[in-house]
N, C-alpha and C. Protein backbone atom coordinates (compact mmCIF):
# COMPACT_ATOMS: atom_id res chain seq x y z
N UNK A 1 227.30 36.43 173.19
CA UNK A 1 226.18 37.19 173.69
C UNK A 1 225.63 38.13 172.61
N UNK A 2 226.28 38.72 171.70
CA UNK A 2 226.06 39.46 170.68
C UNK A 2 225.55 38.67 169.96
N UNK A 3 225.70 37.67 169.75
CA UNK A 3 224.85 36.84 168.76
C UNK A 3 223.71 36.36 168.98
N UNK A 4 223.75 36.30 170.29
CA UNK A 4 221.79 36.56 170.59
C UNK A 4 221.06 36.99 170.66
N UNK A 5 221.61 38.11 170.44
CA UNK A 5 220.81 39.67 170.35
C UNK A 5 220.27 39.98 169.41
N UNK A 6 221.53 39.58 168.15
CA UNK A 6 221.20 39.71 166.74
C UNK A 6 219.66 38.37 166.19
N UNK A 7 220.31 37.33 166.95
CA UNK A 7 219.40 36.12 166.13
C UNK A 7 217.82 36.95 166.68
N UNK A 8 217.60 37.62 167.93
CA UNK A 8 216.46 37.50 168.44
C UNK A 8 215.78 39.19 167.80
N UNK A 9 216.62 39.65 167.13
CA UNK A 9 215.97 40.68 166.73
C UNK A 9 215.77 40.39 165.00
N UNK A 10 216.48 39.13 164.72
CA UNK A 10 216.28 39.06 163.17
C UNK A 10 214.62 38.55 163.19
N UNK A 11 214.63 37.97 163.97
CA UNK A 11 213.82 36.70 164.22
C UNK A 11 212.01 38.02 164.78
N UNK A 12 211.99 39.02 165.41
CA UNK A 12 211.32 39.81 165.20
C UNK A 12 210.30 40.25 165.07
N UNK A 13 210.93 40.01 163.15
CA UNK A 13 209.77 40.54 162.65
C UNK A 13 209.44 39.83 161.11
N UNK A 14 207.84 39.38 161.00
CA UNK A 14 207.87 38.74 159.67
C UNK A 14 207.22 38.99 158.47
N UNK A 15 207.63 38.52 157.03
CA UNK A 15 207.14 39.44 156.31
C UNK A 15 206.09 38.61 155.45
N UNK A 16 205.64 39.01 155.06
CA UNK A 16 203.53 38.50 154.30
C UNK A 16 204.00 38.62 153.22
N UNK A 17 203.56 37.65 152.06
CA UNK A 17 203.92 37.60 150.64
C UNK A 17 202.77 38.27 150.71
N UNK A 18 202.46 39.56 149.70
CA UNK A 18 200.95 40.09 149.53
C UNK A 18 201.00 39.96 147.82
N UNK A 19 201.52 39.43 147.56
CA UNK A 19 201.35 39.17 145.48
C UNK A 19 200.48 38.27 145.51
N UNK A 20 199.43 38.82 144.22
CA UNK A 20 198.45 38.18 144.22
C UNK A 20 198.87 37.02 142.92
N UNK A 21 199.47 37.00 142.26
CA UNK A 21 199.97 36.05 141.24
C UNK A 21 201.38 35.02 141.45
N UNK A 22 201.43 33.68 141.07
CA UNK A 22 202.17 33.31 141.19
C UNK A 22 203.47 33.53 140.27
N UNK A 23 204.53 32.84 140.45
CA UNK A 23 205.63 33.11 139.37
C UNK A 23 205.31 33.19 137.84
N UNK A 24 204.39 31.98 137.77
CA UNK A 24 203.95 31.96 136.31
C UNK A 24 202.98 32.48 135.54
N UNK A 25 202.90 33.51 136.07
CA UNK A 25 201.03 33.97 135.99
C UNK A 25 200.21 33.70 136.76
N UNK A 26 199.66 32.69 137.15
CA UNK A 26 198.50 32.34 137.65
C UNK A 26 197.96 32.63 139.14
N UNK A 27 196.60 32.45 139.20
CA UNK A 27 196.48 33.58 140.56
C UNK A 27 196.68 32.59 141.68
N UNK A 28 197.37 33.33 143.01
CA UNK A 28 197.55 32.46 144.25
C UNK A 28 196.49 31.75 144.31
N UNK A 29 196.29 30.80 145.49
CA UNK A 29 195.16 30.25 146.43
C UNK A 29 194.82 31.53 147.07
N UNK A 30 193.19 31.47 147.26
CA UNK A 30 192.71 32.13 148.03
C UNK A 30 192.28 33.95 147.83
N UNK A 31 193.18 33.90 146.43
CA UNK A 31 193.17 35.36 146.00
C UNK A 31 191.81 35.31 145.29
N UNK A 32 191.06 36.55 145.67
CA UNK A 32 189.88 36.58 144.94
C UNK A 32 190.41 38.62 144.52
N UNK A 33 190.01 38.66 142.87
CA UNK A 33 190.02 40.51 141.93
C UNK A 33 189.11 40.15 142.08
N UNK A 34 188.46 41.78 142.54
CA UNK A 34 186.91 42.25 142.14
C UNK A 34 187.23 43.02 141.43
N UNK A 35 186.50 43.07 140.44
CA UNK A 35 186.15 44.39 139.08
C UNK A 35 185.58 45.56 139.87
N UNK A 36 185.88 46.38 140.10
CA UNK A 36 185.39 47.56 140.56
C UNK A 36 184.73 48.36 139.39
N UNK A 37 183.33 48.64 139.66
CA UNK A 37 182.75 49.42 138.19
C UNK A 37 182.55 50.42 139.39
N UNK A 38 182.31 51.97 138.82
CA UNK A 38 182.09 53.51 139.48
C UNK A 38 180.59 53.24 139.33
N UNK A 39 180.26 53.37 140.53
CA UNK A 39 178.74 53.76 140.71
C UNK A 39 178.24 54.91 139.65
N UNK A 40 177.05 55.17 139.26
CA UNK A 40 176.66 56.65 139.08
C UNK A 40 176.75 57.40 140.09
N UNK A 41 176.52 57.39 141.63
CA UNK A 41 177.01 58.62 142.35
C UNK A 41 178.75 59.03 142.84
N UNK A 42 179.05 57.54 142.13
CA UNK A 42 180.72 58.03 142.75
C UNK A 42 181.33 58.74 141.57
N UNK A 43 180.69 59.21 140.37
CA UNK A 43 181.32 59.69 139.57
C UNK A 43 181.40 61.46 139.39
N UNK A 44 182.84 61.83 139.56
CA UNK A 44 183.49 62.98 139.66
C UNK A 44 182.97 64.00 138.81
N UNK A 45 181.83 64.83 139.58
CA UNK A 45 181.36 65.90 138.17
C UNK A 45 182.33 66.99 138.29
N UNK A 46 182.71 67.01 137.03
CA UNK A 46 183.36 68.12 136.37
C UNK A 46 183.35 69.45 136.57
N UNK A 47 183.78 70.51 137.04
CA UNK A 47 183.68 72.01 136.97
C UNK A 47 182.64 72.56 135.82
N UNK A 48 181.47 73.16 136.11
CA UNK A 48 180.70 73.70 134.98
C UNK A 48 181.36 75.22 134.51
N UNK A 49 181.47 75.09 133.47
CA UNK A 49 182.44 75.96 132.72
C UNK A 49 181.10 75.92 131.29
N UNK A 50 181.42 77.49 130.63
CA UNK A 50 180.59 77.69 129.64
C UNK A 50 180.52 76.91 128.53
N UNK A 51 181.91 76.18 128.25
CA UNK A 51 182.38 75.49 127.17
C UNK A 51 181.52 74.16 127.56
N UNK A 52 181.93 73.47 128.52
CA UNK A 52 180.92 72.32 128.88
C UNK A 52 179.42 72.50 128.53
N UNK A 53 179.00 73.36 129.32
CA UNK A 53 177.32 73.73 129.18
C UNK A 53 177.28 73.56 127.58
N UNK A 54 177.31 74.62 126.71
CA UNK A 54 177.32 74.36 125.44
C UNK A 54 177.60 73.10 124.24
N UNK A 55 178.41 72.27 124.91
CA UNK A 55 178.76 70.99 124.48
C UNK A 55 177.27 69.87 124.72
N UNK A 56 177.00 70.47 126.01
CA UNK A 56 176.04 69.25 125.83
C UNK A 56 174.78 69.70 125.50
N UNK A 57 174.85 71.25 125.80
CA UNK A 57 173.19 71.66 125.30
C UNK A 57 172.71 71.27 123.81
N UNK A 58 174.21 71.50 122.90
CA UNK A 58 173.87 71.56 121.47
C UNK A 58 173.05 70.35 120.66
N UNK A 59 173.18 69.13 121.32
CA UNK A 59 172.59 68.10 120.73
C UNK A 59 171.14 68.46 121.20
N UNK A 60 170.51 69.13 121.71
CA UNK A 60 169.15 68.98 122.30
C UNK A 60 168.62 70.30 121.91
N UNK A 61 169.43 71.29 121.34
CA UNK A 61 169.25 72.61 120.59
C UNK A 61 168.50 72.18 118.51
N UNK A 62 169.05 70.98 118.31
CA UNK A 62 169.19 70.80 117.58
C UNK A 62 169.09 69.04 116.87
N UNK A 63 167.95 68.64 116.63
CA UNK A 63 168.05 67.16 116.96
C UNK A 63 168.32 66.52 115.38
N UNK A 64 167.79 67.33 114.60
CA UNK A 64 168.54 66.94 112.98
C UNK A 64 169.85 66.78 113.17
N UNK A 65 170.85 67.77 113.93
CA UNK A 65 172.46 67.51 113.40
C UNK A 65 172.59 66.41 113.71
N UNK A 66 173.79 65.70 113.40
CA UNK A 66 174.15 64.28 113.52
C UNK A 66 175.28 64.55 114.29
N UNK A 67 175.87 64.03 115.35
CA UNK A 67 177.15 64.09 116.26
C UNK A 67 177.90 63.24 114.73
N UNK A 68 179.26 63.86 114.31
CA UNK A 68 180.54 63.29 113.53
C UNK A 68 181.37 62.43 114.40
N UNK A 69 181.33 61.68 114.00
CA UNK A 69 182.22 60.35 114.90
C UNK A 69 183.76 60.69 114.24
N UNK A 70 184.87 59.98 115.20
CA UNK A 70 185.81 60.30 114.87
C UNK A 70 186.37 59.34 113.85
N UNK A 71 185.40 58.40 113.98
CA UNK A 71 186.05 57.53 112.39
C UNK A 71 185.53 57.90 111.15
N UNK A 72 184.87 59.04 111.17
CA UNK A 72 184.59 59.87 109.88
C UNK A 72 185.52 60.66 108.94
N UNK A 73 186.21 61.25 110.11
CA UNK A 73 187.44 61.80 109.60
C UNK A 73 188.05 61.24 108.83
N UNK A 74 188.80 62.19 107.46
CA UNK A 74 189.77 60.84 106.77
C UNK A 74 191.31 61.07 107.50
N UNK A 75 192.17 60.21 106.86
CA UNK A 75 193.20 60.08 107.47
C UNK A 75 194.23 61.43 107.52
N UNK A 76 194.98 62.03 108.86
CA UNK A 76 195.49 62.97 108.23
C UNK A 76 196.87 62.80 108.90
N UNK A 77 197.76 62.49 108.00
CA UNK A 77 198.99 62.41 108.21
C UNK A 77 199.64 63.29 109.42
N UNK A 78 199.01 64.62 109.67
CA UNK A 78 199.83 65.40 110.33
C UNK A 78 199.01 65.44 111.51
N UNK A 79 198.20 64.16 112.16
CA UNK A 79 197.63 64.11 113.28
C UNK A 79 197.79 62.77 113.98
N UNK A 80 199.09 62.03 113.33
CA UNK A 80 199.26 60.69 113.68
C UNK A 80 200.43 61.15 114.66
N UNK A 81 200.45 60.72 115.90
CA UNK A 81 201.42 61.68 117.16
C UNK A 81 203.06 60.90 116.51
N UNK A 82 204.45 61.57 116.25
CA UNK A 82 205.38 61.07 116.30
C UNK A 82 205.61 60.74 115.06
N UNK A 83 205.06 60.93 113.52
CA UNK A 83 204.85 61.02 112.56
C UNK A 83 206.15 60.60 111.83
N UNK A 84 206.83 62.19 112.52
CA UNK A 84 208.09 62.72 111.83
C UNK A 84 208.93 62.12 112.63
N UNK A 85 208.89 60.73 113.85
CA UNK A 85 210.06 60.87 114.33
C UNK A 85 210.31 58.91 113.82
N UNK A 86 211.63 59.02 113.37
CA UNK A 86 211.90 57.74 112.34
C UNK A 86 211.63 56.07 113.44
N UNK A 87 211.24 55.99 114.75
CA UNK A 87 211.26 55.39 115.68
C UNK A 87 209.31 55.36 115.88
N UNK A 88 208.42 55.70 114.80
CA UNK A 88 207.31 56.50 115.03
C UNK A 88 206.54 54.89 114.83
N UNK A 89 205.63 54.68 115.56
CA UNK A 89 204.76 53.69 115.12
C UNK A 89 204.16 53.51 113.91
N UNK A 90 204.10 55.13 112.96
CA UNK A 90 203.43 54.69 111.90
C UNK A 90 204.64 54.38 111.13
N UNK A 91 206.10 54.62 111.03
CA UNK A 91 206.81 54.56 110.45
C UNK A 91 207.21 52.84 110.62
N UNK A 92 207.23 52.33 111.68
CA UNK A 92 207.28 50.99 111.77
C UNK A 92 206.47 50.44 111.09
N UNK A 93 204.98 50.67 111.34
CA UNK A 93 204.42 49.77 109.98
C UNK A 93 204.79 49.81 108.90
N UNK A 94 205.05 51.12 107.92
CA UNK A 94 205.12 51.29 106.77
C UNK A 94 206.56 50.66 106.72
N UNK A 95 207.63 50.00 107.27
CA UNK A 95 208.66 49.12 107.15
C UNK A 95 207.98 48.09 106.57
N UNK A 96 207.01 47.39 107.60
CA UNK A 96 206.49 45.94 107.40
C UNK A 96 205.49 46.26 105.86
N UNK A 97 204.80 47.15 105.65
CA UNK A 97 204.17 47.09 104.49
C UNK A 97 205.58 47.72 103.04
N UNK A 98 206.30 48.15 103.44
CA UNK A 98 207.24 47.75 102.59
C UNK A 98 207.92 46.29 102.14
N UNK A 99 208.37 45.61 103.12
CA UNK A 99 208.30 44.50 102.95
C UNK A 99 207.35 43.39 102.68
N UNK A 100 205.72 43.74 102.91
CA UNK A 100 204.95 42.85 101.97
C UNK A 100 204.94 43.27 100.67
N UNK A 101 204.99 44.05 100.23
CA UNK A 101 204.91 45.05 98.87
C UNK A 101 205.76 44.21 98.41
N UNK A 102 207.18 44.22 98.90
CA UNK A 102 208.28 43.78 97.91
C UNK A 102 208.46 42.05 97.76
N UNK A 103 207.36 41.68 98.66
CA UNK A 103 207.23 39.78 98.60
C UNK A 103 206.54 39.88 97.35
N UNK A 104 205.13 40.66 97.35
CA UNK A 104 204.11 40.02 96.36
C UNK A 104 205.05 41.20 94.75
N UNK A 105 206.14 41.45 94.92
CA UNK A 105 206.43 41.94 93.70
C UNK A 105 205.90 42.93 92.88
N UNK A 106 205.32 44.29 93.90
CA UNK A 106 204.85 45.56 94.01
C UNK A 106 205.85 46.69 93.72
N UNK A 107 207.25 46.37 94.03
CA UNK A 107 208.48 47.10 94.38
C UNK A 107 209.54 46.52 93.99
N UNK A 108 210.82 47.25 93.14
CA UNK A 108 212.16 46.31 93.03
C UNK A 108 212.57 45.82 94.20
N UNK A 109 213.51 45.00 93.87
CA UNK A 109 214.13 44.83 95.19
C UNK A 109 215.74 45.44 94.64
N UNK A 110 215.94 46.32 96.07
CA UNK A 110 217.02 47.32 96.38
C UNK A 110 218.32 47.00 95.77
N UNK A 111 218.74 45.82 95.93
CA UNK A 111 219.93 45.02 95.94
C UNK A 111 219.60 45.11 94.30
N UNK A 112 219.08 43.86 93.51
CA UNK A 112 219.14 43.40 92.14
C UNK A 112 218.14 44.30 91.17
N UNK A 113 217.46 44.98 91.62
CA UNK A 113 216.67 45.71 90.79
C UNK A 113 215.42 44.96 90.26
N UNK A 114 215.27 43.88 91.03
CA UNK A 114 213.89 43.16 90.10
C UNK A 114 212.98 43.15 90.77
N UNK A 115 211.79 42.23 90.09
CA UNK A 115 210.77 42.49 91.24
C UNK A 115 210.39 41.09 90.59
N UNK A 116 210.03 40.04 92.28
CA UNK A 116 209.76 38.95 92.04
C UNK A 116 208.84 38.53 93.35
N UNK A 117 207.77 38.02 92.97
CA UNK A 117 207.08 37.71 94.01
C UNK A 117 206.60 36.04 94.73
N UNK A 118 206.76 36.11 96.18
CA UNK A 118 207.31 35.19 96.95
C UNK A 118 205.61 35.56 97.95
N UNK A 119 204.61 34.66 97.34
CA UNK A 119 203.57 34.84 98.06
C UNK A 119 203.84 34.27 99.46
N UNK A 120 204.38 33.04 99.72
CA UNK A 120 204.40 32.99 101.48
C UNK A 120 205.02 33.80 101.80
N UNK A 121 205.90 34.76 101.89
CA UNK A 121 206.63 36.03 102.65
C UNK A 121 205.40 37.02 102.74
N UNK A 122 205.06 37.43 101.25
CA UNK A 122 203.91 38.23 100.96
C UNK A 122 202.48 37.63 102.41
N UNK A 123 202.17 37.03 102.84
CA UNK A 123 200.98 36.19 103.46
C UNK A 123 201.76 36.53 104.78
N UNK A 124 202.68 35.96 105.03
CA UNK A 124 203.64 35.98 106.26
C UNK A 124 203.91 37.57 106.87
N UNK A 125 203.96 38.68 105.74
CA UNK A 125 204.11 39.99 106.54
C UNK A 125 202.82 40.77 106.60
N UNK A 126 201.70 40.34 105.88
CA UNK A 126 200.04 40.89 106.30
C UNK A 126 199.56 39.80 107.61
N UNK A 127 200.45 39.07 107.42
CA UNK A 127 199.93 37.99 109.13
C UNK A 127 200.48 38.58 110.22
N UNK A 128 201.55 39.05 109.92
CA UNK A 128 202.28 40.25 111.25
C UNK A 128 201.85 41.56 111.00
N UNK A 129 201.15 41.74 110.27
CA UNK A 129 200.86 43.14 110.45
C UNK A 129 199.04 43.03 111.08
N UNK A 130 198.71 41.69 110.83
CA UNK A 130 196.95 41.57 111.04
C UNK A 130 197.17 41.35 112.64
N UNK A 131 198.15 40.56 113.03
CA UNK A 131 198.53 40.27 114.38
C UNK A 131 198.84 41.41 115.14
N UNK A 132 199.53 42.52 114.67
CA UNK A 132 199.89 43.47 115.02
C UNK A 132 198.58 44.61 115.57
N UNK A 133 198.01 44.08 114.59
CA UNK A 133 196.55 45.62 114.56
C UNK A 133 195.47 44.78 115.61
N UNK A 134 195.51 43.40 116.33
CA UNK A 134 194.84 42.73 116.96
C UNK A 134 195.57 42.94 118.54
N UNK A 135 197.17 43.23 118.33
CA UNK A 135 197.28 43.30 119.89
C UNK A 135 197.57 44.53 120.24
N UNK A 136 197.16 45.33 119.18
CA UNK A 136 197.31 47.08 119.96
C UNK A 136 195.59 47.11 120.20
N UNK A 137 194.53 47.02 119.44
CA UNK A 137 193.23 46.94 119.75
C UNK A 137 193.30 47.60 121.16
N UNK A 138 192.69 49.11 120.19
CA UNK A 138 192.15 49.79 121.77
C UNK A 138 193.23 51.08 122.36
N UNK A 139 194.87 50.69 122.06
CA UNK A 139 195.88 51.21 122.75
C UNK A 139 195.78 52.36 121.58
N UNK A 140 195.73 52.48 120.45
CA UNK A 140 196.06 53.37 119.41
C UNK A 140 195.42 54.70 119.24
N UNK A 141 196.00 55.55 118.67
CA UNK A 141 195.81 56.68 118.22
C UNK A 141 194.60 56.90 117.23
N UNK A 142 193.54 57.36 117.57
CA UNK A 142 192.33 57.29 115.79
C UNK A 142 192.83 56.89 114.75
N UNK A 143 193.83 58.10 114.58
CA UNK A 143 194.32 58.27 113.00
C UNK A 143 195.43 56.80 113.03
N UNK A 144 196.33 56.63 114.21
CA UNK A 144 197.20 55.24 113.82
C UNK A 144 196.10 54.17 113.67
N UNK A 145 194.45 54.00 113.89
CA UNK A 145 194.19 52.58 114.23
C UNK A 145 193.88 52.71 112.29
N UNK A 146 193.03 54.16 111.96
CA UNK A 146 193.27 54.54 110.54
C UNK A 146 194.11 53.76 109.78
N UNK A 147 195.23 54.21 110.14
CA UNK A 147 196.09 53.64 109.09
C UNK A 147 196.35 52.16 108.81
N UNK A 148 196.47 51.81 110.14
CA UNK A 148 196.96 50.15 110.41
C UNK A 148 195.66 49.38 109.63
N UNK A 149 194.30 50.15 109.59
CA UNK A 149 193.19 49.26 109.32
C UNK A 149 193.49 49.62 107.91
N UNK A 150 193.70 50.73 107.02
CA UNK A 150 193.70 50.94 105.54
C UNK A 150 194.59 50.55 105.07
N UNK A 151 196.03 50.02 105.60
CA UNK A 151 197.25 49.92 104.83
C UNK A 151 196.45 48.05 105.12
N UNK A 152 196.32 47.92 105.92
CA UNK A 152 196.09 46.07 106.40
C UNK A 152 194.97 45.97 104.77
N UNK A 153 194.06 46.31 104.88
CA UNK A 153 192.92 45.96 103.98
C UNK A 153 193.85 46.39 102.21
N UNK A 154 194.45 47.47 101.98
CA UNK A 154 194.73 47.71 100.66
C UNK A 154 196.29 46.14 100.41
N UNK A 155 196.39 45.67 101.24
CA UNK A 155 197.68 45.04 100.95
C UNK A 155 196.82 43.31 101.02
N UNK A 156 195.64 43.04 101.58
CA UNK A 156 194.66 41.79 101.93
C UNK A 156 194.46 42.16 100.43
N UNK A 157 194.05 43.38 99.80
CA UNK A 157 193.64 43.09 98.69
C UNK A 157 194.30 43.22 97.53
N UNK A 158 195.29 43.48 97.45
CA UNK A 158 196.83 43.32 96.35
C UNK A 158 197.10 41.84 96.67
N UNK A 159 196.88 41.41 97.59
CA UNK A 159 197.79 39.85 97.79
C UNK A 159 196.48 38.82 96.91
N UNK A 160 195.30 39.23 96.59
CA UNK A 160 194.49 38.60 96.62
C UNK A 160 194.63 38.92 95.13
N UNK A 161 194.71 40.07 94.31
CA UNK A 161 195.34 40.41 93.20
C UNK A 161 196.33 39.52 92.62
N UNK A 162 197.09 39.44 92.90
CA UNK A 162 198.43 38.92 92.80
C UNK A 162 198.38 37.56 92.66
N UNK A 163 197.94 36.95 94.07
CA UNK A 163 197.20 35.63 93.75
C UNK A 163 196.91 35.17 92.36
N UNK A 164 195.38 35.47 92.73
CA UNK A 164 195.38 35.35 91.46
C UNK A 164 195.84 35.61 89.88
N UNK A 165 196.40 36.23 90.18
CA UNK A 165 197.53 36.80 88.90
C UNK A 165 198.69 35.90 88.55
N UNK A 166 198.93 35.11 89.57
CA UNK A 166 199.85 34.08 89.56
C UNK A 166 199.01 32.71 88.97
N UNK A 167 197.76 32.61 89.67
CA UNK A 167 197.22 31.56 89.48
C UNK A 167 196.92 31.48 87.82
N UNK A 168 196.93 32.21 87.54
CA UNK A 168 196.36 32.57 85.75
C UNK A 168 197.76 31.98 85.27
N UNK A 169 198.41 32.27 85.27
CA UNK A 169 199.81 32.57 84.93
C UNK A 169 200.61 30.73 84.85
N UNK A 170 199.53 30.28 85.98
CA UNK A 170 199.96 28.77 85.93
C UNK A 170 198.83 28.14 85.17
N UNK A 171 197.91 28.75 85.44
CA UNK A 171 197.00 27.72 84.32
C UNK A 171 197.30 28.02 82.58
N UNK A 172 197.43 29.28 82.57
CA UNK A 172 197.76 29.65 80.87
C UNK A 172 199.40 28.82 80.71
N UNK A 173 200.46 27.92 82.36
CA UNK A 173 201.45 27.57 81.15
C UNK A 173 200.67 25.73 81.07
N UNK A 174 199.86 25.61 81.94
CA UNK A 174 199.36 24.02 81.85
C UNK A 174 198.38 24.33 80.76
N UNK A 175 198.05 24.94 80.14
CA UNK A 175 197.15 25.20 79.12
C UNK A 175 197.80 25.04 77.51
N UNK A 176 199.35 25.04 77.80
CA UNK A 176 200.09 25.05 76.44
C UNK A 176 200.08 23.71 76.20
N UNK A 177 199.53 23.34 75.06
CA UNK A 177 199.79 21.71 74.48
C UNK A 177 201.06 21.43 74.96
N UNK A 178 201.44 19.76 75.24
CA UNK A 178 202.53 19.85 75.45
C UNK A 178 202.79 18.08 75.02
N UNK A 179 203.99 18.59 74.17
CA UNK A 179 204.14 17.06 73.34
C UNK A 179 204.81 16.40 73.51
N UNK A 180 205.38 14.95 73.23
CA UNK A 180 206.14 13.99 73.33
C UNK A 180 207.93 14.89 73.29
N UNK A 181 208.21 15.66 72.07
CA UNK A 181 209.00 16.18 71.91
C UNK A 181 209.86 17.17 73.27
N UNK A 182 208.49 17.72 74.36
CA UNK A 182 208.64 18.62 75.34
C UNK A 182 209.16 17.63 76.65
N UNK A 183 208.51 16.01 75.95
CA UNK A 183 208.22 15.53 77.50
C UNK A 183 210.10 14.64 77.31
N UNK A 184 210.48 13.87 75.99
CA UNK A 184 211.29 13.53 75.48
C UNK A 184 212.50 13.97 75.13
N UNK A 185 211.90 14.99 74.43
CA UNK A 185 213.12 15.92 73.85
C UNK A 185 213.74 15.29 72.65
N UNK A 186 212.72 14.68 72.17
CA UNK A 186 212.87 14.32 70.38
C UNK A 186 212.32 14.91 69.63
């Protein structure tokens, strides 16, 4: 008798999958996202405060000044958030641009003291770092997108250096006559 009590109260009550995605990503049947954009009247005006007023009067006080964009600024080390802490996003890059440095043979290497350059590694760590600055797009800090874009471009253009620096380097040894004696060894 207890067990009918139980089956008929399990039995109850039932429950609605409400996930709109399936296991693998993809969206259920039947699920329709709307993009919700904010009307102009549903948007939350702000407390008028003196500081506000003045912010926006000044462009219309004054139509020569030019508003300074924040990618004007140059880079300033001590405004990149987490800087100093060794776990810091900018400190992670400057790992990976250490390690392209030391492919294209910019830097000894730690261990042997030499410096030898290994252009696919060199290509291979500006491809993770170009990949890198493509899937933060947007998430970053001014000054981090700063950096990621100036360290990416100064290392696109050392590799392109280098390159060619190598490429010389092979044509000046196919450029050395080269004789029966070299090919023989008579």
């Amino acid at each position: 008798m207890n067990e009918e009590k139980l089956h008929e109260e399990e039995s109850s009550f039932k429950v609605a999958d409400k996930r709109k995605f399936n296991v693998d990503g993809s969206l259920r049947d039947g699920v329709v996202i709307e993009e919700s954009k904010p009307k102009p009247e549903e948007k939350i005006a702000a407390p008028a405060t003196q500081e506000t007023s003045q912010v926006e009067t000044a462009p219309q006080l004054n139509d020569n000044v030019q508003a300074v964009d924040e990618d004007d600024e140059p880079l300033d080390e001590a405004k990149i958030p987490g800087a100093d802490n060794p776990s810091s996003f900018a400190n992670f890059l400057m790992t990976l641009v250490a390690q392209a440095a030391a492919a294209m043979g910019l830097s000894e290497n730690p261990v042997s003291g030499q410096r030898r350059v290994d252009l696919e590694a060199s290509k291979f760590w500006i491809d993770v770092l170009g990949m890198l600055k493509e899937k933060t797009a947007g998430n970053l800090h001014p000054q981090e997108q700063k950096l990621i874009d100036g360290l990416l471009g100064d290392l696109r253009m050392q590799f392109v250096a280098v390159t060619r620096a190598a490429e010389q380097q092979t044509m000046q040894r196919a450029a050395q006559k080269i004789t029966g004696k070299d090919i023989f060894g008579k």
